[in-house]
C-alpha atoms as a PDB file:
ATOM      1  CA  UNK A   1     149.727   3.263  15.796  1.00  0.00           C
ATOM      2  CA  UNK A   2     148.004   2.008  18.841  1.00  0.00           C
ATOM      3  CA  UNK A   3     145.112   0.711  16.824  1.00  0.00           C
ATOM      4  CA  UNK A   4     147.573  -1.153  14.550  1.00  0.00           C
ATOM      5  CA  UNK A   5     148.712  -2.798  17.497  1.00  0.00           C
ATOM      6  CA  UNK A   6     145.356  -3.719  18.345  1.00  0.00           C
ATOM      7  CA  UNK A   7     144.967  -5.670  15.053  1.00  0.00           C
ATOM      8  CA  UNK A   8     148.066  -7.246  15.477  1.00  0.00           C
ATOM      9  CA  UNK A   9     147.653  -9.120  18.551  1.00  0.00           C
ATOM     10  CA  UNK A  10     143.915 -10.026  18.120  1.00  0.00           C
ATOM     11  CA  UNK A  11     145.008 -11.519  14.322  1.00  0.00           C
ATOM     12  CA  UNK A  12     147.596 -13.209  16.536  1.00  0.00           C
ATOM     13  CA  UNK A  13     145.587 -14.779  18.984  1.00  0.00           C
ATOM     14  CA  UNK A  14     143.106 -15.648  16.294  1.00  0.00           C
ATOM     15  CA  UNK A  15     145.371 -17.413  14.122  1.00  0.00           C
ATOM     16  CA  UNK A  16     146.889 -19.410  17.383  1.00  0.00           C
ATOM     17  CA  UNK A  17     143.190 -20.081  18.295  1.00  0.00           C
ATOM     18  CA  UNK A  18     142.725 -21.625  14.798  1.00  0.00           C
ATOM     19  CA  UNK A  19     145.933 -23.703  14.720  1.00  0.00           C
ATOM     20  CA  UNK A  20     145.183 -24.891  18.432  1.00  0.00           C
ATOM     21  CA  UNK A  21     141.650 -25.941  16.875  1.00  0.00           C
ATOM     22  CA  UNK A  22     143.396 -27.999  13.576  1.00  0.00           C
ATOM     23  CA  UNK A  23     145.126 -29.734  15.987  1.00  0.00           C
ATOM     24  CA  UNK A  24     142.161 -31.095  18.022  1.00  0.00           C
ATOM     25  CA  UNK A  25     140.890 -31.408  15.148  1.00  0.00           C
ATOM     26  CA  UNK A  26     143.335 -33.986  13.218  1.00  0.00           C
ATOM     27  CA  UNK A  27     143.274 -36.327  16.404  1.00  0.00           C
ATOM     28  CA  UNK A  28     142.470 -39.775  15.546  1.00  0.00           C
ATOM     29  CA  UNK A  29     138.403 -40.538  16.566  1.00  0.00           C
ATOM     30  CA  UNK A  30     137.638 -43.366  19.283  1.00  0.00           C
ATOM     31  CA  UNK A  31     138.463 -47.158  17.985  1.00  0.00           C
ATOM     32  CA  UNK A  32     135.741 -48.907  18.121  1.00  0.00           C
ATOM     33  CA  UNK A  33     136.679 -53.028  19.189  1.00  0.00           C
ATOM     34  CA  UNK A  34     135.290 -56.089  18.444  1.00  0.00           C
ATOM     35  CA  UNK A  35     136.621 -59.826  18.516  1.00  0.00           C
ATOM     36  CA  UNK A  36     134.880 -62.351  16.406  1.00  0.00           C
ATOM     37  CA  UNK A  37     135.654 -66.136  17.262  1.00  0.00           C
ATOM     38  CA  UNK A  38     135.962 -68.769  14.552  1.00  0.00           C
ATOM     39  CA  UNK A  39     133.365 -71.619  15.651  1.00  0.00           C
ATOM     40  CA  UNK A  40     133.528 -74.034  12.612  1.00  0.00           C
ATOM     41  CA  UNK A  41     134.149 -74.691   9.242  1.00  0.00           C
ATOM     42  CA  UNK A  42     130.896 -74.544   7.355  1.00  0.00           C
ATOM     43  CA  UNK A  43     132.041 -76.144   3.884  1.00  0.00           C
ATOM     44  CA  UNK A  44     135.166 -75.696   2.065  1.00  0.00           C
ATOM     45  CA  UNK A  45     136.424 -76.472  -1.433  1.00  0.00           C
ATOM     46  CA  UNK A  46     140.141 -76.543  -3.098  1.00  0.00           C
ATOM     47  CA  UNK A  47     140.433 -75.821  -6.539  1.00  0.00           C
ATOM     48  CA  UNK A  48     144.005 -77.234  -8.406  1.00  0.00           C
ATOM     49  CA  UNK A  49     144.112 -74.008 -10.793  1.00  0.00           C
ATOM     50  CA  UNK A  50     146.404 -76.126 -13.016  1.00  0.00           C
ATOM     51  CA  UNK A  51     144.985 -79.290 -12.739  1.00  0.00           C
ATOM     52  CA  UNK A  52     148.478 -81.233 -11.890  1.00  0.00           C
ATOM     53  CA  UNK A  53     147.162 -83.151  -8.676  1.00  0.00           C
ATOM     54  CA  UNK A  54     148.578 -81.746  -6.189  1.00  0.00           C
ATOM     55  CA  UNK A  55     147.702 -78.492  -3.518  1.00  0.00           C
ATOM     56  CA  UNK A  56     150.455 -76.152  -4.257  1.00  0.00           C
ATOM     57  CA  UNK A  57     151.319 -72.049  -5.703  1.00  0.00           C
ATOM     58  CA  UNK A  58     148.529 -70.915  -7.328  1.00  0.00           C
ATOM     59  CA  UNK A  59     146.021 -73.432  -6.320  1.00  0.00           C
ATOM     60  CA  UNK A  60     142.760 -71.313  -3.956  1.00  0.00           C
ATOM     61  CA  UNK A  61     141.102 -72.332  -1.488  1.00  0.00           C
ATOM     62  CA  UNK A  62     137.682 -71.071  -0.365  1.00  0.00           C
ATOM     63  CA  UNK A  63     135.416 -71.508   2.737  1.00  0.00           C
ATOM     64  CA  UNK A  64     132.628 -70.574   4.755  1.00  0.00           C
ATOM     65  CA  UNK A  65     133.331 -70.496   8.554  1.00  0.00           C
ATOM     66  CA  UNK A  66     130.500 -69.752  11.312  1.00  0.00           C
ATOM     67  CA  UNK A  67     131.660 -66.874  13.355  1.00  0.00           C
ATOM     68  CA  UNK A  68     130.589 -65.953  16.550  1.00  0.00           C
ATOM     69  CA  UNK A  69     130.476 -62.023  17.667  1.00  0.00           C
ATOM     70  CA  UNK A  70     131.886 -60.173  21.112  1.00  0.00           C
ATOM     71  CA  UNK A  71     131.532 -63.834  22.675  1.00  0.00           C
ATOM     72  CA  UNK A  72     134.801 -65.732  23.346  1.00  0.00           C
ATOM     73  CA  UNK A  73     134.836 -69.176  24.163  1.00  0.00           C
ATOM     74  CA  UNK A  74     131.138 -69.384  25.155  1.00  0.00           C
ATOM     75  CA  UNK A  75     130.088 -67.517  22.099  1.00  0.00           C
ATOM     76  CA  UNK A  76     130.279 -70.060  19.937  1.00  0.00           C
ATOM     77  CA  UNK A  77     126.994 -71.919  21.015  1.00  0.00           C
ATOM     78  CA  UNK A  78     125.387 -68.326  19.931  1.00  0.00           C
ATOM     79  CA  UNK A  79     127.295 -68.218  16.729  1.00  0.00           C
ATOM     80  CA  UNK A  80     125.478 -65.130  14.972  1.00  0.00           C
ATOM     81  CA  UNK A  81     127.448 -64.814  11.458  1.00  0.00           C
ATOM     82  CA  UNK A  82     129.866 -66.152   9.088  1.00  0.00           C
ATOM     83  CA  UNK A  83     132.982 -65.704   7.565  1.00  0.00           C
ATOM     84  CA  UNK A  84     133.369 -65.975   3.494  1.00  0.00           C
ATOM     85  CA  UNK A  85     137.072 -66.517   2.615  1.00  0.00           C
ATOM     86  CA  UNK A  86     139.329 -67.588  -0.532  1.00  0.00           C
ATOM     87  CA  UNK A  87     142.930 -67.778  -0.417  1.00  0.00           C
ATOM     88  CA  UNK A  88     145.497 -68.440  -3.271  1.00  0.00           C
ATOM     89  CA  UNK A  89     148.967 -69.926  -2.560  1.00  0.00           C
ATOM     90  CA  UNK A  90     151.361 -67.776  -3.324  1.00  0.00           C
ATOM     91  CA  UNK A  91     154.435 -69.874  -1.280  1.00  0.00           C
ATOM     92  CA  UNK A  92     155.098 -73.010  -0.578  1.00  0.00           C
ATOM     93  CA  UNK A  93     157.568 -73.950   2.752  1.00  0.00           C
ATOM     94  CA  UNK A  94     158.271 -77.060   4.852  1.00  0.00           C
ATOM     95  CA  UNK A  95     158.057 -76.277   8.862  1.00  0.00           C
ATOM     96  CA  UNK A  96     158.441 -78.663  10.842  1.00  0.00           C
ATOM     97  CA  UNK A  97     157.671 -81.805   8.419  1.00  0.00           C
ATOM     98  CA  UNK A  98     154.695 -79.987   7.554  1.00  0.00           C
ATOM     99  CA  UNK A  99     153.560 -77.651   4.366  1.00  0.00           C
ATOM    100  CA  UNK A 100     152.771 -74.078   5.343  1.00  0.00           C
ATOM    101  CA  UNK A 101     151.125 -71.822   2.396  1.00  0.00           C
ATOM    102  CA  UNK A 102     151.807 -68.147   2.087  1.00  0.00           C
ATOM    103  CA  UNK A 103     148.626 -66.762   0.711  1.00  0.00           C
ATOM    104  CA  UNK A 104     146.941 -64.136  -0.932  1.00  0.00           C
ATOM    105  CA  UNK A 105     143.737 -63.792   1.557  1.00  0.00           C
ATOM    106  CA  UNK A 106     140.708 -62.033   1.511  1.00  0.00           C
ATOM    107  CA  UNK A 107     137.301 -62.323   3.201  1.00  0.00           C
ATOM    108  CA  UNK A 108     134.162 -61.097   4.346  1.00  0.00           C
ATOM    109  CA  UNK A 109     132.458 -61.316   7.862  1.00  0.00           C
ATOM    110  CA  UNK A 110     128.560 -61.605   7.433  1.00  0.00           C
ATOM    111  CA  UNK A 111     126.401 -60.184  10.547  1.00  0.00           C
ATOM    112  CA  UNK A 112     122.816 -58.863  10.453  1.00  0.00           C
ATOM    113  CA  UNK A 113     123.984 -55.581  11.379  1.00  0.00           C
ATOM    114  CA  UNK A 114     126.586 -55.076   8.924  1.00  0.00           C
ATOM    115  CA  UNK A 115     129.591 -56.708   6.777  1.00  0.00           C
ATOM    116  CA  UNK A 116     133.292 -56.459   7.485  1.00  0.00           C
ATOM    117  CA  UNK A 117     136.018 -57.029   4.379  1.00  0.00           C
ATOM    118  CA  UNK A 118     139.369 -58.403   5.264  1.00  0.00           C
ATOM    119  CA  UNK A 119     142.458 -58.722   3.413  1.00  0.00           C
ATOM    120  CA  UNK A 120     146.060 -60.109   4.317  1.00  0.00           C
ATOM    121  CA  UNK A 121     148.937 -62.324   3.521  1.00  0.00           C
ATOM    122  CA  UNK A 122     147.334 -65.388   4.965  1.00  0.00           C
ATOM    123  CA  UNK A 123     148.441 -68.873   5.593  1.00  0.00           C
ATOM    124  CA  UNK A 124     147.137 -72.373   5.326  1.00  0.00           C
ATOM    125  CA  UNK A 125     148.888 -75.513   6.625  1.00  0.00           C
ATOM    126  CA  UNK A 126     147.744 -78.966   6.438  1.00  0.00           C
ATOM    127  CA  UNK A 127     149.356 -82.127   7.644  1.00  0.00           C
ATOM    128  CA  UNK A 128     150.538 -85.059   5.043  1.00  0.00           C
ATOM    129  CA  UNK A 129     147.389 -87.048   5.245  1.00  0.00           C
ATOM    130  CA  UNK A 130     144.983 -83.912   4.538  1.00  0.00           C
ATOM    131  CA  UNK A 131     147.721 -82.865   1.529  1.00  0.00           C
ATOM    132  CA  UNK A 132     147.053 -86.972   0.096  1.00  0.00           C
ATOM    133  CA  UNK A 133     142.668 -85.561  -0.052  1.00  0.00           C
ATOM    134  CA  UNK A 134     143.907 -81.895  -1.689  1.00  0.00           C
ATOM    135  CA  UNK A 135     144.825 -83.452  -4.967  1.00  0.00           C
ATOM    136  CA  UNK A 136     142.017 -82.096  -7.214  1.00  0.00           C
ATOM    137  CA  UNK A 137     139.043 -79.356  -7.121  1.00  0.00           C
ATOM    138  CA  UNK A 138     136.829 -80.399  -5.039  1.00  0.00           C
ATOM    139  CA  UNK A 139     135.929 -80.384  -1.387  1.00  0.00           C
ATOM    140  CA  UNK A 140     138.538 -80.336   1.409  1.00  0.00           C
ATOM    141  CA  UNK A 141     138.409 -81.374   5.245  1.00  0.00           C
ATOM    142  CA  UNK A 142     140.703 -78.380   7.102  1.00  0.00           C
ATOM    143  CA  UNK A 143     139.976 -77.675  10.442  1.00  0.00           C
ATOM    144  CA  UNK A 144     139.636 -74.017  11.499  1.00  0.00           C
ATOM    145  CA  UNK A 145     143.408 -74.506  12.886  1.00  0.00           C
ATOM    146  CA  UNK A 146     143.976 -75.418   9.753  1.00  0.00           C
ATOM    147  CA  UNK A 147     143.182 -71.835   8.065  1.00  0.00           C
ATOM    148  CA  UNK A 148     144.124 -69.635  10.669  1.00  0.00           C
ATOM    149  CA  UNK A 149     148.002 -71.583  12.085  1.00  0.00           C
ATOM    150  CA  UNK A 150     149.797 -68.880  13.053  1.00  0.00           C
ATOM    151  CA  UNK A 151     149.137 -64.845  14.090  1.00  0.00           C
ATOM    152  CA  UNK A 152     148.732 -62.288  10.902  1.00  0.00           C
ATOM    153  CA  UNK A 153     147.477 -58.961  10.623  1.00  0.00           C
ATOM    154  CA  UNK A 154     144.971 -57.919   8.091  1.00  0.00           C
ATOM    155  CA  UNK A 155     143.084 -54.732   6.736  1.00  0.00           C
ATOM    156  CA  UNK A 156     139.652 -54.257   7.248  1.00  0.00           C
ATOM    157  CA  UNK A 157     136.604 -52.203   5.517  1.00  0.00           C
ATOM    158  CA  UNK A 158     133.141 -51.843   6.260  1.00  0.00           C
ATOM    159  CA  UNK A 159     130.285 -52.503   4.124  1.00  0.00           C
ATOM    160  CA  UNK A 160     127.310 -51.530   5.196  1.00  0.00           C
ATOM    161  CA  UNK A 161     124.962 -51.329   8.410  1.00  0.00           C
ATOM    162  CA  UNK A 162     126.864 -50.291  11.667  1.00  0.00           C
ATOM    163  CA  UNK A 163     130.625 -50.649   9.920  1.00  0.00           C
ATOM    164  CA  UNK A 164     129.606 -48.348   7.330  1.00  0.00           C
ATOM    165  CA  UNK A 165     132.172 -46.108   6.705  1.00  0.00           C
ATOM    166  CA  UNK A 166     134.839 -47.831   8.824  1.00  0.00           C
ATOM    167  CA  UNK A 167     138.083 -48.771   8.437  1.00  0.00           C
ATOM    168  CA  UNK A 168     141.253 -50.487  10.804  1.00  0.00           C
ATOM    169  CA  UNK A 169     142.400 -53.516  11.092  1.00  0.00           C
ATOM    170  CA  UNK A 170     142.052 -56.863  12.364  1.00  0.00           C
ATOM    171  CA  UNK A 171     144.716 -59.125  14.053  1.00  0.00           C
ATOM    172  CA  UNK A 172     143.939 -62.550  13.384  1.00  0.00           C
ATOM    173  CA  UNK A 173     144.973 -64.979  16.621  1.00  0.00           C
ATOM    174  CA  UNK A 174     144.885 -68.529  16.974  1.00  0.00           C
ATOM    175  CA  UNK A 175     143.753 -70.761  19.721  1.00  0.00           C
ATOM    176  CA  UNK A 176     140.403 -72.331  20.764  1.00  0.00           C
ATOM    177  CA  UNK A 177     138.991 -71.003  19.334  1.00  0.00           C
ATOM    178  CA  UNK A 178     140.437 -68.620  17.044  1.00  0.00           C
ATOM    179  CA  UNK A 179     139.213 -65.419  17.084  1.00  0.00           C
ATOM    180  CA  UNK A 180     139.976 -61.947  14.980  1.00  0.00           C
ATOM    181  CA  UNK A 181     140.524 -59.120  17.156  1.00  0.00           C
ATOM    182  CA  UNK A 182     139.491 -55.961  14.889  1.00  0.00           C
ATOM    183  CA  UNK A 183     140.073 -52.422  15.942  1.00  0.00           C
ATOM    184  CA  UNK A 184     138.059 -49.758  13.752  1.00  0.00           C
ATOM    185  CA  UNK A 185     138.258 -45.977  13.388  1.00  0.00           C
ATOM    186  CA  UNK A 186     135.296 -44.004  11.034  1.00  0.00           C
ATOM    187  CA  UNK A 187     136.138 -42.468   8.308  1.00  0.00           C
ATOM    188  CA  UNK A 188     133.666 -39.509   8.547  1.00  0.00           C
ATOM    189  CA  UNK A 189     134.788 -38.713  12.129  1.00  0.00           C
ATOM    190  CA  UNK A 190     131.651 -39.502  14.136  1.00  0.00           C
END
């Protein structure tokens, strides 16, 4: 009987040893930060999907934005990447006299050591005398406050070198210059 008892408590304490340990174990791993600031628009091009001659739903836009990493204001005479997005309008609204675009938004930060995907709801808004030049396909003239008007969240995945197997997201904040504030957790644990 006494060596029953025995086997009882130490299974006991080994089983509360080994829940104790799951726990620790499903803890979320470090974030690892990083804020990327939007330095300038590159090129850009807006294609009129249905040809009708004006920017509106289901019209894209796409871009190429130089991006500067971990660097602030400064940062952006050391810009070090860039930033490939398209956007489709899935919304049209007037705010404020002006037309704000609910978009479909995805994109992908360029680095030497590694790529970061992004995908949100996104927005665009463009004053009347840019929306008289976004007519047809063909190149547009947005500024970066132009793309990035008002705070979003998006999700973000890494593809390859350091952001390999990382995932999180980025908030997406602007001001002078805009910058995406990305917090990322890996996958695997390490």
């Amino acid at each position: 009987m006494q060596r029953s008892l025995t086997v009882v408590a130490l299974s006991s304490l080994l089983l509360a040893a080994g829940c104790a340990r799951s726990e620790n174990e499903t803890l979320q791993p470090e974030a690892k930060i990083l804020e990327v600031a939007f330095c300038g628009v590159e090129k850009g091009t807006v294609i009129d999907s249905n040809n009708d001659g004006r920017f509106d739903v289901g019209d894209t836009v796409t871009y190429k934005l130089i991006v500067a990493k971990d660097s602030g204001k400064e940062g952006c005479d050391k810009a070090d990447g860039s930033f490939y997005g398209i956007e489709q309008v899935v919304e049209r609204r007037q705010v404020d006299g002006e037309d704000v675009f609910l978009t479909s938004a995805q994109g992908t930060f360029i680095f030497k050591d590694g790529n970061l995907q992004v995908r949100s709801m996104g927005h665009l808004q463009a004053d009347a005398a840019e929306m008289q030049v976004m007519t047809k396909t063909g190149a547009m003239d947005l500024s970066i406050s132009d793309i990035i008007p008002v705070k979003h969240e998006a999700t973000v995945v890494g593809q390859g070198g350091i952001y390999s197997g990382f995932v999180g997201t980025a908030m997406f904040v602007p001001g002078t210059p805009p910058v995406a504030e990305f917090k990322l957790f890996n996958r695997f644990g390490s």
